[in-house]
Structure formats: structure tokens, C-alpha cells
N, C-alpha and C. Protein backbone atom coordinates (compact mmCIF):
# COMPACT_ATOMS: atom_id res chain seq x y z
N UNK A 1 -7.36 -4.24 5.41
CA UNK A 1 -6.78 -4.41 4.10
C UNK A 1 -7.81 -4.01 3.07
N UNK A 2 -7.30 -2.96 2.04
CA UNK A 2 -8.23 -2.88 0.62
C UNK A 2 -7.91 -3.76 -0.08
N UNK A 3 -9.68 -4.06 -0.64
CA UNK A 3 -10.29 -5.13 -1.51
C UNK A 3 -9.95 -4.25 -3.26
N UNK A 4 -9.69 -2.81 -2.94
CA UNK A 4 -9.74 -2.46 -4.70
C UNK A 4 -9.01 -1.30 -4.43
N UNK A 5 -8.35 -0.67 -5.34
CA UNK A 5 -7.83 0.40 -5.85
C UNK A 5 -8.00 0.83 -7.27
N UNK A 6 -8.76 2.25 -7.09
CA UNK A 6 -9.37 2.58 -8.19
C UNK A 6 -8.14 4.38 -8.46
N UNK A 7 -7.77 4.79 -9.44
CA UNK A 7 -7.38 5.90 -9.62
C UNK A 7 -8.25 6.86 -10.76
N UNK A 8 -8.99 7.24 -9.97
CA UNK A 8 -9.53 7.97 -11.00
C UNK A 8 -9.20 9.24 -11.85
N UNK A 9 -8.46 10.44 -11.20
CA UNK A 9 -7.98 10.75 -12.23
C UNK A 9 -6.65 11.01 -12.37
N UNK A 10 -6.00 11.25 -13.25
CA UNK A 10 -4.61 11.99 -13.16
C UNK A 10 -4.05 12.76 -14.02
N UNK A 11 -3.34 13.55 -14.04
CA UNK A 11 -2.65 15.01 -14.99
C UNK A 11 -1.47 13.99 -15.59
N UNK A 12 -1.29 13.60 -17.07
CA UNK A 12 0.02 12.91 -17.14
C UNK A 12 0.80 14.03 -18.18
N UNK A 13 2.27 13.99 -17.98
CA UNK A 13 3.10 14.61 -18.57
C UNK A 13 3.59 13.88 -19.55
N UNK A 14 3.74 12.73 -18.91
CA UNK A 14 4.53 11.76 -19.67
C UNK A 14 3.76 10.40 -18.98
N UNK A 15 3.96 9.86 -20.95
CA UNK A 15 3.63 8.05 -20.28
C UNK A 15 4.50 7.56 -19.37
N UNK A 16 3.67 6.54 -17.96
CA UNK A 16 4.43 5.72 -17.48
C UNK A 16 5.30 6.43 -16.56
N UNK A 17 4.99 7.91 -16.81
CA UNK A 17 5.79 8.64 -15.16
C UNK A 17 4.46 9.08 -13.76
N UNK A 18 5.08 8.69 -12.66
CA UNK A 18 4.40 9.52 -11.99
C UNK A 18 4.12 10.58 -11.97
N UNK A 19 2.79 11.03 -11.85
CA UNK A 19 2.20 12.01 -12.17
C UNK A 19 2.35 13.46 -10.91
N UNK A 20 2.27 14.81 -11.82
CA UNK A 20 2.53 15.89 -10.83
C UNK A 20 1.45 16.18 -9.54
N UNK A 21 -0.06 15.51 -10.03
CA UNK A 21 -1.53 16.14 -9.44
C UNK A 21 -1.94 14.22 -9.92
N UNK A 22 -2.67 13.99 -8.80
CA UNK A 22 -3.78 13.13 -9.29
C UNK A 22 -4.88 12.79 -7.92
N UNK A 23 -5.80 12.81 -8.71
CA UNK A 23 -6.98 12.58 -7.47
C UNK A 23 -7.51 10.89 -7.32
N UNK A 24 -7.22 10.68 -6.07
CA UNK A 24 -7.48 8.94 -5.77
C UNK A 24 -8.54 8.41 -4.96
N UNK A 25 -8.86 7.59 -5.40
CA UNK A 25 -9.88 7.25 -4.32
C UNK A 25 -9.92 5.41 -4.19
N UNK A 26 -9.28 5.20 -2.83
CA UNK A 26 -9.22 3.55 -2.93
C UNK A 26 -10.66 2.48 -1.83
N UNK A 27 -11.73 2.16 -2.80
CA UNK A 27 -13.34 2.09 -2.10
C UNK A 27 -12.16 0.30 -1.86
N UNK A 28 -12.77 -0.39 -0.22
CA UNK A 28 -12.60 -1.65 -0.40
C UNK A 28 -13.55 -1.97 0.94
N UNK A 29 -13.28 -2.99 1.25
CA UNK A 29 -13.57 -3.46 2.38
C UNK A 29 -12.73 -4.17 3.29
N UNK A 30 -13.11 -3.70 4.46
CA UNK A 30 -11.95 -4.01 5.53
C UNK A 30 -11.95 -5.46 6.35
N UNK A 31 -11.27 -5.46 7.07
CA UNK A 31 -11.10 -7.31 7.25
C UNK A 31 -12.36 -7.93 7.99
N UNK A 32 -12.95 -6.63 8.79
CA UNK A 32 -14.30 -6.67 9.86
C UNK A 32 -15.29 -6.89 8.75
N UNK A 33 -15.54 -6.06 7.61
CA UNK A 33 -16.48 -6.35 6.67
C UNK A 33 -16.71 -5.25 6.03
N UNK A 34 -16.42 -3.71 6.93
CA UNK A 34 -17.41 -3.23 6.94
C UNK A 34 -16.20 -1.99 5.42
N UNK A 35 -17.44 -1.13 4.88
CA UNK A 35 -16.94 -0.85 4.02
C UNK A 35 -15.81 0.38 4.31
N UNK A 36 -14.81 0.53 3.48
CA UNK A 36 -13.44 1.28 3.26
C UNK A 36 -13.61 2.65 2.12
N UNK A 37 -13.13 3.47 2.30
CA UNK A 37 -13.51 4.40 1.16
C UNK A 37 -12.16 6.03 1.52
N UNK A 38 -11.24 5.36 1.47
CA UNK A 38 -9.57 6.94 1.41
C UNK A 38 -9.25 7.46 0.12
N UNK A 39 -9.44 8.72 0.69
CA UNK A 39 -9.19 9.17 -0.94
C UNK A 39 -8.66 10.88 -0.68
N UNK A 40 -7.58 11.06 -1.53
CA UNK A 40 -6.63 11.98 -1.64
C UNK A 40 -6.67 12.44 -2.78
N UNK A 41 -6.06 14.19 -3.31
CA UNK A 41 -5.63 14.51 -4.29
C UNK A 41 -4.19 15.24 -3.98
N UNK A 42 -3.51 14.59 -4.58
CA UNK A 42 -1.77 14.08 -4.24
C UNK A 42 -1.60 15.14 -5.01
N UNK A 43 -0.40 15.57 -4.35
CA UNK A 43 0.83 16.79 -4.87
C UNK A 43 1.98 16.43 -4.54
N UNK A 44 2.99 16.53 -5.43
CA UNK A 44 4.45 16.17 -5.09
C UNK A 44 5.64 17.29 -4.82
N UNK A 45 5.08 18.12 -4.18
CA UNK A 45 5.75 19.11 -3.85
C UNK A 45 6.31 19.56 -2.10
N UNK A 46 6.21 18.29 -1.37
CA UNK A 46 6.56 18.12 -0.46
C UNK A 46 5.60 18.71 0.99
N UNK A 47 4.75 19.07 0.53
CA UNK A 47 3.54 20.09 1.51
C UNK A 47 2.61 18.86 1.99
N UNK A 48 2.13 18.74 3.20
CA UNK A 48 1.35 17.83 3.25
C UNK A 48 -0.08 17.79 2.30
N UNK A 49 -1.14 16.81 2.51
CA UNK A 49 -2.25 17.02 1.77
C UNK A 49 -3.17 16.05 2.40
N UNK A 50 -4.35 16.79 2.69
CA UNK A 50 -5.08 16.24 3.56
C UNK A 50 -5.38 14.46 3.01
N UNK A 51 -6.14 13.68 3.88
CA UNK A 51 -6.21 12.70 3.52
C UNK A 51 -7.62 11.80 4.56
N UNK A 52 -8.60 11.79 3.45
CA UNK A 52 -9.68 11.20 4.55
C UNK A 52 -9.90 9.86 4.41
N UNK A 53 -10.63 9.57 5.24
CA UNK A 53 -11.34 7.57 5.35
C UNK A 53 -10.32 6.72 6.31
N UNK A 54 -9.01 7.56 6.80
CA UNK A 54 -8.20 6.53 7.41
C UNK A 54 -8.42 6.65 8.90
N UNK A 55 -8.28 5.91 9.70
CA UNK A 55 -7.79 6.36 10.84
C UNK A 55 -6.40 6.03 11.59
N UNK A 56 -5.45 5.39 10.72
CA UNK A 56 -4.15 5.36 11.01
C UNK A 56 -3.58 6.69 10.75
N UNK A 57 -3.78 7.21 9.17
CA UNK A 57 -3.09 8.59 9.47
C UNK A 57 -4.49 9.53 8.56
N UNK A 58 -4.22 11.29 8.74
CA UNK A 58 -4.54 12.29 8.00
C UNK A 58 -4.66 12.92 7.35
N UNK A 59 -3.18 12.85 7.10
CA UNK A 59 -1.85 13.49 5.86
C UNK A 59 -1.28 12.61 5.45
N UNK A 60 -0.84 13.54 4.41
CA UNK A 60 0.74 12.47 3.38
C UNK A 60 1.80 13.64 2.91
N UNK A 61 2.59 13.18 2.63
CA UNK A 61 3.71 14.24 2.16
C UNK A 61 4.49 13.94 1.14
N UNK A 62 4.55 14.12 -0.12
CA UNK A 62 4.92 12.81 -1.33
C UNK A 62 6.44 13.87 -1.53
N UNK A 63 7.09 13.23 -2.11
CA UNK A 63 8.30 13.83 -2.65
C UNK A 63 8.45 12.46 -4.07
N UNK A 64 8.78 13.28 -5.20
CA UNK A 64 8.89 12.86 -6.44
C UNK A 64 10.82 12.27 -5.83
N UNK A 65 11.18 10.84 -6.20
CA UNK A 65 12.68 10.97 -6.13
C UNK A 65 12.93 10.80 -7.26
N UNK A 66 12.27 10.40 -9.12
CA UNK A 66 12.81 10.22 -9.86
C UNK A 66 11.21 10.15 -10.34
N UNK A 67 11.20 9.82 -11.95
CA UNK A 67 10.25 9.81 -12.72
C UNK A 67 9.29 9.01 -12.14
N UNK A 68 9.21 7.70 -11.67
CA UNK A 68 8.71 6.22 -11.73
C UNK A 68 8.47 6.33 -10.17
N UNK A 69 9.60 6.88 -9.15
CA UNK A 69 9.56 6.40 -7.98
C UNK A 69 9.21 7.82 -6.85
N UNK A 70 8.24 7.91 -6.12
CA UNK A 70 7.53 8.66 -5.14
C UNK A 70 8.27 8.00 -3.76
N UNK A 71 8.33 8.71 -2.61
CA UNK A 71 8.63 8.29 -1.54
C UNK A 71 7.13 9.42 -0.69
N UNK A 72 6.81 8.64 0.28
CA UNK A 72 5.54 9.51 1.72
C UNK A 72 5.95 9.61 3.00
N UNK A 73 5.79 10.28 3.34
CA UNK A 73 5.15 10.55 4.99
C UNK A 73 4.30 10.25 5.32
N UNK A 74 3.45 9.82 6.29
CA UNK A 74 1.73 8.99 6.89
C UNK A 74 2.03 9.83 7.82
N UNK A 75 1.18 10.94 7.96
CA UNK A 75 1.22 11.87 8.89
C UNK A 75 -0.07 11.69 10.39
N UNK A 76 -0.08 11.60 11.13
CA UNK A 76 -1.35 11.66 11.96
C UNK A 76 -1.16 12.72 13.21
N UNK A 77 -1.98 13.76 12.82
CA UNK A 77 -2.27 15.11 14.15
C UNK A 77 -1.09 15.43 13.51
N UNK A 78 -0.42 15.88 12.63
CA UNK A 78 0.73 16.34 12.44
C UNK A 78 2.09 15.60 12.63
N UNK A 79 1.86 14.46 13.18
CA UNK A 79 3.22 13.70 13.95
C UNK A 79 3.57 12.47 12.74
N UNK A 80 4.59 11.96 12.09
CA UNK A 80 5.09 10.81 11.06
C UNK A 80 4.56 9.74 12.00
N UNK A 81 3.79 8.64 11.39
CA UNK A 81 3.87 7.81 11.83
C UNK A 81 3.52 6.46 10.60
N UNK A 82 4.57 7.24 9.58
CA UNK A 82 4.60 5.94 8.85
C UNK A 82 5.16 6.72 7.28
N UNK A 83 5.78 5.53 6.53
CA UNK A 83 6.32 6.04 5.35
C UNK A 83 5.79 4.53 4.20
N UNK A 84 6.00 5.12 2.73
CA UNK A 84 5.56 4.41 1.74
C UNK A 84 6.99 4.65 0.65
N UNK A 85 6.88 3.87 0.09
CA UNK A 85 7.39 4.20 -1.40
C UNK A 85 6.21 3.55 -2.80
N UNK A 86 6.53 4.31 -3.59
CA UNK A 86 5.60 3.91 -4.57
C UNK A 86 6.42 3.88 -6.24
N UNK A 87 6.59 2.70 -6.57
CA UNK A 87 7.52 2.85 -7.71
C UNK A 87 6.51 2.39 -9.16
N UNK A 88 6.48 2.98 -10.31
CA UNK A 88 6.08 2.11 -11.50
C UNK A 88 7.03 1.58 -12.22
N UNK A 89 6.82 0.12 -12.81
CA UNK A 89 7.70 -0.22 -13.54
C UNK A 89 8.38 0.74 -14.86
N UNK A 90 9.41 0.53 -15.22
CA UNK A 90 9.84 1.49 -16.11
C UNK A 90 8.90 0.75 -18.09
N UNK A 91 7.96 0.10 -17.80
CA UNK A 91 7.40 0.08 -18.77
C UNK A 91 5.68 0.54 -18.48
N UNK A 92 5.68 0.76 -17.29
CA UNK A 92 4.70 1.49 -16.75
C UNK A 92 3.21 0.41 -16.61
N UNK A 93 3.64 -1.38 -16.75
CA UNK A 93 2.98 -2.19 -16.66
C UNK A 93 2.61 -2.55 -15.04
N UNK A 94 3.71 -2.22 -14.40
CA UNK A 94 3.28 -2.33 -12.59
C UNK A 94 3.66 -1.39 -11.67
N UNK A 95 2.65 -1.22 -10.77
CA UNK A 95 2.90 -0.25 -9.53
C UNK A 95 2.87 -1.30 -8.53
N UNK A 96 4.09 -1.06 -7.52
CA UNK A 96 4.70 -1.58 -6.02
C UNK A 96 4.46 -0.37 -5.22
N UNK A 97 4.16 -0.52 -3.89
CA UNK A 97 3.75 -0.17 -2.99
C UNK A 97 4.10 -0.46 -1.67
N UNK A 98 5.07 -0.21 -0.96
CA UNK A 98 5.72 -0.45 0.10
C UNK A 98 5.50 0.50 1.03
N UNK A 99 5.01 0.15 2.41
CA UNK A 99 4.72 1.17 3.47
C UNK A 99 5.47 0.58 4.68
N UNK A 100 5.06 1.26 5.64
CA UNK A 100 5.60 0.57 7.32
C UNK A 100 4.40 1.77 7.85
N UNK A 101 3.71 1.62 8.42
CA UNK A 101 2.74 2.12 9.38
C UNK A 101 3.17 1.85 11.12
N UNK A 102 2.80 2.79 11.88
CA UNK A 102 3.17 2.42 13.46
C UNK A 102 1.59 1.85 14.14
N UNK A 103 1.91 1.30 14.69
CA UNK A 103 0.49 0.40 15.19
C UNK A 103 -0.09 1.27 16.95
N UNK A 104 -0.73 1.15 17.06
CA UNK A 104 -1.47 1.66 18.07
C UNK A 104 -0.54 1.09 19.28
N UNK A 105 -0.29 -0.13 19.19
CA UNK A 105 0.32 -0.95 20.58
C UNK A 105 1.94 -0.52 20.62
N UNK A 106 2.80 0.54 19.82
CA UNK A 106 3.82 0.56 19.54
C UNK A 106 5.05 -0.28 18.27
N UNK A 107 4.02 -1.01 17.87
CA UNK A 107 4.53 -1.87 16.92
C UNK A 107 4.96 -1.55 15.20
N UNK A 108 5.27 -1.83 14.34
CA UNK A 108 5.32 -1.19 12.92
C UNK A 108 4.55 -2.39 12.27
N UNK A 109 3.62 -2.20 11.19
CA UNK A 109 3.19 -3.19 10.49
C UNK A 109 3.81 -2.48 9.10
N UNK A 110 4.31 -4.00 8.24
CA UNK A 110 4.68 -3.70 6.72
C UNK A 110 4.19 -4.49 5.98
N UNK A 111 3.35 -3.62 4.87
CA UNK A 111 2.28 -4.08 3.58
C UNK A 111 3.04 -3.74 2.33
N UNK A 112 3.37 -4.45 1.10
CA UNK A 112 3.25 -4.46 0.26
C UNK A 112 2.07 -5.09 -0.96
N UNK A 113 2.37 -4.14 -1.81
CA UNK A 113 1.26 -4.27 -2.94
C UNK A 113 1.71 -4.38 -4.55
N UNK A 114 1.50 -5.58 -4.87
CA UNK A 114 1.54 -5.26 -6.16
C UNK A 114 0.68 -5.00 -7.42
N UNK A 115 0.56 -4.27 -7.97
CA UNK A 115 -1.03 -4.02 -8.93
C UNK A 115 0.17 -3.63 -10.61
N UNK A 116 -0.73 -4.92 -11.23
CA UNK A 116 -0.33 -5.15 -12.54
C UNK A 116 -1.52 -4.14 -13.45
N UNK A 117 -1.25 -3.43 -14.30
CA UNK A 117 -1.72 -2.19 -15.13
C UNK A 117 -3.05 -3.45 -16.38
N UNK A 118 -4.18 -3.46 -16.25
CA UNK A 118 -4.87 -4.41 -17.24
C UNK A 118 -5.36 -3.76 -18.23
């Protein structure tokens, strides 16, 4: 589990919409201790985009479904093995974060996140 999510940059078109390009980087620490550091520069044009620091997946594959709301792919070796949605509030005060990841043993684990805008 990440301890922080940091977005450092992003291209905005519009306030409070998800953005076309943004480069992320989420530093935390993981439940063992030891330190966490994934970080992507996202495109919503349906193409994968590489993705390092994880070892659940590689890739992602974002598709814009509306201003506010993103849907993913969690790609690993090329194969889905997991999806997200990512919505901002329509006052652009909170981002939700909903995934399902596939677990090594055959299993699905599901994380949500909520991060209030300070």
C-alpha cells in the first residue's frame, strides 16, 4: 500500500477535468517497509504506456469516458490483469480511485482511494 501520492505535473485544458498528458509519480512505502517509487506519463488515447516501480503490472491503457471520469487496463507482459477507474469530483475537490488487481495465487484484490484536493 502507498503512503503518498504526489502528481507532479499536468497539461490542464480545463479546470477540474481530467487531463489529456500528465506525468506521475506516486513515492510511498510499502507494508514490508521498504521504499515504493511508480511513476507514469499517462495518455488517454487508448495505447498502452509504459509503467515502472510495480511489479503487479507494466502498462496501463487509460481511456477518457467523460471529462471527470478515466477508466485502465493493468497490463503485465502484455496480458490484463487488472482494471481501475479514476473519477474527480465535479467540483474538482476529490479524486476516487477504484481498481481490482489479480493476485499471484489466482485471487482479485480491490483497493479504493480517496484523496481530498488541499
Amino acid at each position: 500500500m502507498l503512503a503518498g501520492l504526489t502528481l507532479l505535473t499536468s497539461c490542464n485544458s480545463k479546470p477540474n477535468e481530467i487531463n489529456s498528458l500528465q506525468q506521475q509519480v506516486w513515492p510511498g512505502v510499502a507494508a514490508d517497509g521498504s521504499a515504493v517509487n511508480q511513476s507514469a506519463t499517462l495518455t488517454y488515447d487508448g495505447k498502452d504506456v509504459a509503467w515502472t516501480g510495480s511489479s503487479a503490472f507494466d502498462a496501463v491503457t487509460l481511456k477518457k469516458v467523460n471529462g471527470t471520469t478515466v477508466k485502465a487496463e493493468l497490463k503485465k507482459d502484455g496480458k490484463v490483469v487488472g482494471h481501475s477507474v479514476r473519477t474527480v469530483s465535479g467540483k474538482g475537490k476529490v479524486l476516487t480511485l477504484s481498481s481490482a488487481l489479480k493476485t499471484g495465487k489466482g485471487g482479485t484484490t480491490h483497493e479504493t482511494g480517496v484523496y481530498d484536493k488541499q
